[in-house]
C-alpha atoms as a PDB file:
ATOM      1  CA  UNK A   1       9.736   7.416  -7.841  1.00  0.00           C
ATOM      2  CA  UNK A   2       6.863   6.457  -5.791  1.00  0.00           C
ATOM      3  CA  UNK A   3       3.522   9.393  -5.518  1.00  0.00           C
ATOM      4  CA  UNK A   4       0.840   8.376  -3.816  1.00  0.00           C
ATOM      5  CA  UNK A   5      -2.681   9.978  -2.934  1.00  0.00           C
ATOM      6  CA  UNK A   6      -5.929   9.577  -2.059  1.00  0.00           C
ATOM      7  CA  UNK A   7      -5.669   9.727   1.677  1.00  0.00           C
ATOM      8  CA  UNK A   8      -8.531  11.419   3.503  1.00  0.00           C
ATOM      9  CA  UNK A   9     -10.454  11.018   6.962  1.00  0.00           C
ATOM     10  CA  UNK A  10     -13.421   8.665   6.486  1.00  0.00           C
ATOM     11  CA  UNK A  11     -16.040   7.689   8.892  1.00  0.00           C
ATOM     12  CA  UNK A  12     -15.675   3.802  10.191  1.00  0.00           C
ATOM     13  CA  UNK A  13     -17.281   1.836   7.945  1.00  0.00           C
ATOM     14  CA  UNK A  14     -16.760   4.205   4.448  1.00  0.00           C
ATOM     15  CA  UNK A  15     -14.176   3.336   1.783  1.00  0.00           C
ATOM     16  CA  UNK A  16     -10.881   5.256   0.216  1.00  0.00           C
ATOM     17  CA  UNK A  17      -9.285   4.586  -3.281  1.00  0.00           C
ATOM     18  CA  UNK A  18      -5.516   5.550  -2.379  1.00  0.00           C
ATOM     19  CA  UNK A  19      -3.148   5.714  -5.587  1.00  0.00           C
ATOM     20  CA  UNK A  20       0.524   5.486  -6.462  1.00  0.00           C
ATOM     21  CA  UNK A  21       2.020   6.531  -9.527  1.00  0.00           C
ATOM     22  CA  UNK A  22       5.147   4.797 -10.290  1.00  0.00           C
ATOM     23  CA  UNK A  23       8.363   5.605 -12.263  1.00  0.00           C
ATOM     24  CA  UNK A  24      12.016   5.224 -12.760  1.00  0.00           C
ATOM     25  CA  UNK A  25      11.821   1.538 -11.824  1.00  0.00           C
ATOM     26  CA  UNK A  26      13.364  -1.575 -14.270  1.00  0.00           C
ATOM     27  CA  UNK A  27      11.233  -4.822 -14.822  1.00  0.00           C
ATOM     28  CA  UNK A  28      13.252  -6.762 -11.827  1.00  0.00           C
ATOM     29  CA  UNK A  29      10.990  -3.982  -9.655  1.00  0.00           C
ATOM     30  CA  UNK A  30       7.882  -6.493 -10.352  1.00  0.00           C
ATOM     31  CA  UNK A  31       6.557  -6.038  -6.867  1.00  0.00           C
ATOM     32  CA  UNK A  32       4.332  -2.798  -5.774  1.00  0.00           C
ATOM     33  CA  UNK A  33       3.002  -2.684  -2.761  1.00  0.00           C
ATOM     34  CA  UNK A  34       1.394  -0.526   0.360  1.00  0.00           C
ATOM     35  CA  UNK A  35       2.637  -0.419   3.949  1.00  0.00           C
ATOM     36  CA  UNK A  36       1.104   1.325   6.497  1.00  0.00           C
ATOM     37  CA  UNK A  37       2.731   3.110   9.693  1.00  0.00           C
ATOM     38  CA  UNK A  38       0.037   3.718  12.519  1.00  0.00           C
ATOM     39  CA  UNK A  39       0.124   7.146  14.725  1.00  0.00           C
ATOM     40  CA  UNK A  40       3.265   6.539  17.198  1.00  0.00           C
ATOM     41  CA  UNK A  41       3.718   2.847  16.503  1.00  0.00           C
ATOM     42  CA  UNK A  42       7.680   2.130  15.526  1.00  0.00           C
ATOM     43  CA  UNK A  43       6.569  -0.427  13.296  1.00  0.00           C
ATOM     44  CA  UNK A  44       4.256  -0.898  10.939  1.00  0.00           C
ATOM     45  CA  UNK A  45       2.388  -3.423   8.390  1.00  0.00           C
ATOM     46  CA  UNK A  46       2.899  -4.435   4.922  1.00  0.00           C
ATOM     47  CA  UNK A  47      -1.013  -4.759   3.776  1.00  0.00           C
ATOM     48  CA  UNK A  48      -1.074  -5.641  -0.040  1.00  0.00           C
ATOM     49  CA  UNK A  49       1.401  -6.507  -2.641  1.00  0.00           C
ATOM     50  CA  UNK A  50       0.837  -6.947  -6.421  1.00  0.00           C
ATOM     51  CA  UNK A  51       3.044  -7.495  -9.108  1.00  0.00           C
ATOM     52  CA  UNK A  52       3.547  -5.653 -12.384  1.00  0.00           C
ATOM     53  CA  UNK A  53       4.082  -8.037 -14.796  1.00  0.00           C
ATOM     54  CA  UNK A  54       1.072 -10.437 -13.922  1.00  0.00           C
ATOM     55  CA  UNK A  55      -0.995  -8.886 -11.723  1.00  0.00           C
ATOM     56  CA  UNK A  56      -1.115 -11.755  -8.882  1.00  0.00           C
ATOM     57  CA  UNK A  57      -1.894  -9.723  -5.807  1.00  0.00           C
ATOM     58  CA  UNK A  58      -1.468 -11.175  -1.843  1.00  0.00           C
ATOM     59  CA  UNK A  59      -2.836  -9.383   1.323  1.00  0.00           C
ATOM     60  CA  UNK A  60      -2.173  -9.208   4.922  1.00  0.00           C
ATOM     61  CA  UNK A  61      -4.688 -11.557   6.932  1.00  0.00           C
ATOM     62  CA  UNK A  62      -6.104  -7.607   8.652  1.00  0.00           C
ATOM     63  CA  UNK A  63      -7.254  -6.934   5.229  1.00  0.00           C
ATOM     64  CA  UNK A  64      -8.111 -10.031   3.327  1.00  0.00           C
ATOM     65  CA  UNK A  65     -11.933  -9.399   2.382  1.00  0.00           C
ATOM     66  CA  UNK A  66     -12.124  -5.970   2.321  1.00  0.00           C
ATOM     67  CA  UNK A  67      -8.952  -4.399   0.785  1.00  0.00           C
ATOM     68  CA  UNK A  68      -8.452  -4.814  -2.860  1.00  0.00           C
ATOM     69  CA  UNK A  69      -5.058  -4.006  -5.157  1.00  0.00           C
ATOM     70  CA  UNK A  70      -4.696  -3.001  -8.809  1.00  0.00           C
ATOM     71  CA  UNK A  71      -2.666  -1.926 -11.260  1.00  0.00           C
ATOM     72  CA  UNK A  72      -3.102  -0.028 -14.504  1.00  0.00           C
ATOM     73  CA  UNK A  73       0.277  -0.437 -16.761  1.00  0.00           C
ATOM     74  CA  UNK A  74      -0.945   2.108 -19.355  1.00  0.00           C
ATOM     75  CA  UNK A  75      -1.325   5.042 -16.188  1.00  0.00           C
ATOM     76  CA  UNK A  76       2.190   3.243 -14.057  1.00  0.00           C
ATOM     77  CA  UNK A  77      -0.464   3.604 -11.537  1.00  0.00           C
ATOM     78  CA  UNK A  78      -1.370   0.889  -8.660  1.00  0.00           C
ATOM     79  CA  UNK A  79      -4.301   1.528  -6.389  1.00  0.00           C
ATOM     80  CA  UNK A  80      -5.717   0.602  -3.355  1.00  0.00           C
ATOM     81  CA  UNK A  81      -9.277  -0.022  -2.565  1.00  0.00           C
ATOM     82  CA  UNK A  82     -10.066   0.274   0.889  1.00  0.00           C
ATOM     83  CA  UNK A  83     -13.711  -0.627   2.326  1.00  0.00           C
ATOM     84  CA  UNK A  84     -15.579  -1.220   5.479  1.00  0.00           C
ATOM     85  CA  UNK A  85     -12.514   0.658   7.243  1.00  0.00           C
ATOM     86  CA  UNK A  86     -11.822   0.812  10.937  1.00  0.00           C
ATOM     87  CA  UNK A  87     -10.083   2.561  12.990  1.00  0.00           C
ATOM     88  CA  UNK A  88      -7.230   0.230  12.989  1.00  0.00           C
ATOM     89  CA  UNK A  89      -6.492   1.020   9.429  1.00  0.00           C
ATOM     90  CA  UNK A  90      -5.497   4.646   9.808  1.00  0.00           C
ATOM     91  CA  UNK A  91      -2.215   5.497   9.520  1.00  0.00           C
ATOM     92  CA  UNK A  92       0.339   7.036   6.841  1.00  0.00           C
ATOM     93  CA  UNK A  93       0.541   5.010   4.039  1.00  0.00           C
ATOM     94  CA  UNK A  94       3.556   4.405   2.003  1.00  0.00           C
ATOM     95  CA  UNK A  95       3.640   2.803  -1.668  1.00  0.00           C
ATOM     96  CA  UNK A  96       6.854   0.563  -1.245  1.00  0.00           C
ATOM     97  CA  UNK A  97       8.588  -2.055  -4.013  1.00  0.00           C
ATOM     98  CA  UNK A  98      11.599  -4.403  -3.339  1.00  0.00           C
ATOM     99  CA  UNK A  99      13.321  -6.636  -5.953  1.00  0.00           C
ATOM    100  CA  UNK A 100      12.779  -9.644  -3.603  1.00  0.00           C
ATOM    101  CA  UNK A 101       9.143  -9.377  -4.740  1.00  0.00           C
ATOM    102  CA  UNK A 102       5.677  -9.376  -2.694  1.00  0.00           C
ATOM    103  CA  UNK A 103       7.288 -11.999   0.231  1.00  0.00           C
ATOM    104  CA  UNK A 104       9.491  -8.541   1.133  1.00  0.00           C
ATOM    105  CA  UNK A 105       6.758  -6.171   0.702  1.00  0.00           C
ATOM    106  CA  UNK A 106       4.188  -8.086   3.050  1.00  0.00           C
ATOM    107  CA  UNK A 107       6.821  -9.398   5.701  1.00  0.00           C
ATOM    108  CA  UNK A 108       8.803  -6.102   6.168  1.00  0.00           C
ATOM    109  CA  UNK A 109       7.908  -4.062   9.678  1.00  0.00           C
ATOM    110  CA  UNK A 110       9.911  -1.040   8.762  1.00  0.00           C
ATOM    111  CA  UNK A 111      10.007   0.736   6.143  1.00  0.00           C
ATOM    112  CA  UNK A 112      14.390   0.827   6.495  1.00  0.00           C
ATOM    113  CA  UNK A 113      13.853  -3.149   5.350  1.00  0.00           C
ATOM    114  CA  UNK A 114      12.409  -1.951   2.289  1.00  0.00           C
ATOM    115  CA  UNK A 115      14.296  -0.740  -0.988  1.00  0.00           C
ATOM    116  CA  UNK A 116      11.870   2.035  -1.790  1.00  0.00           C
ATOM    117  CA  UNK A 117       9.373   3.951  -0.335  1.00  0.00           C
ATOM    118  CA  UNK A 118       7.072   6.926  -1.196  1.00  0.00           C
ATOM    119  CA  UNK A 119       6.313   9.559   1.196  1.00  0.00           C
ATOM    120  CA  UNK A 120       3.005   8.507   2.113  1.00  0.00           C
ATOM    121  CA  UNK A 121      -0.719   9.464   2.349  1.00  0.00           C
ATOM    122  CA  UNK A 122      -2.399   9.665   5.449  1.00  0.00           C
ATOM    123  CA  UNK A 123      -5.524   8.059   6.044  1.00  0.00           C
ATOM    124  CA  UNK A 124      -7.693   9.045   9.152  1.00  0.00           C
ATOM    125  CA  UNK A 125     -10.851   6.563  10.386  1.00  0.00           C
ATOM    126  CA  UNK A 126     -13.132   8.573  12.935  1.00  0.00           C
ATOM    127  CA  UNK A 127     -16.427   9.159  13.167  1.00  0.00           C
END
């Protein structure tokens, strides 16, 4: 199971901490990661990946500086910092994993590519 939260509407420019609590998931599940769906786009974006068992973390090139992935093993809980938004970053978004690993996560453009999803939290950018 997948739960995330922490969605919100934020001015352009402010910052969000989403969450995702996961469980249910064997050690070949290494790779968590967040994919967002914008308002009445078909596809969307894998934007950060990182994996359990190391913590090595990768990033789509939209969110490289300001986006920043976690995990806390002892809480099965991965976040997602988000800073310096804009409006290009809202959206619904899902915590996802894949056995293929963080190459799966960050390529995928639908969600249907992806073994699991969670339901989502939406995140609104307007001023």
């Amino acid at each position: 199971q997948l739960v995330e939260s922490g969605g919100n509407l934020v001015q352009p420019g402010g910052s969000l901490r989403l969450s995702c609590v996961v469980s249910g998931f064997p050690a070949d599940y290494d790779a968590i990661g967040w994919f967002r769906q914008a308002p009445g786009k078909e596809r969307g974006e894998g934007v950060s990946c990182i994996s359990r068992r190391d913590g090595s973390t990768s990033y789509a090139d939209s969110v490289k500086g300001r986006f920043t992935i976690s995990r806390d093993n002892s809480k099965n809980t991965v976040y997602l910092q988000m800073n310096s938004l804009k409006s290009e970053d809202a959206g619904v978004y899902h915590c996802t994993t894949d056995r293929r690993g963080c190459t799966a996560v960050l390529t995928g453009t639908t969600l249907g590519v992806l073994d699991y999803w969670g339901q989502g939290t939406q995140v609104t950018v307007s001023s």
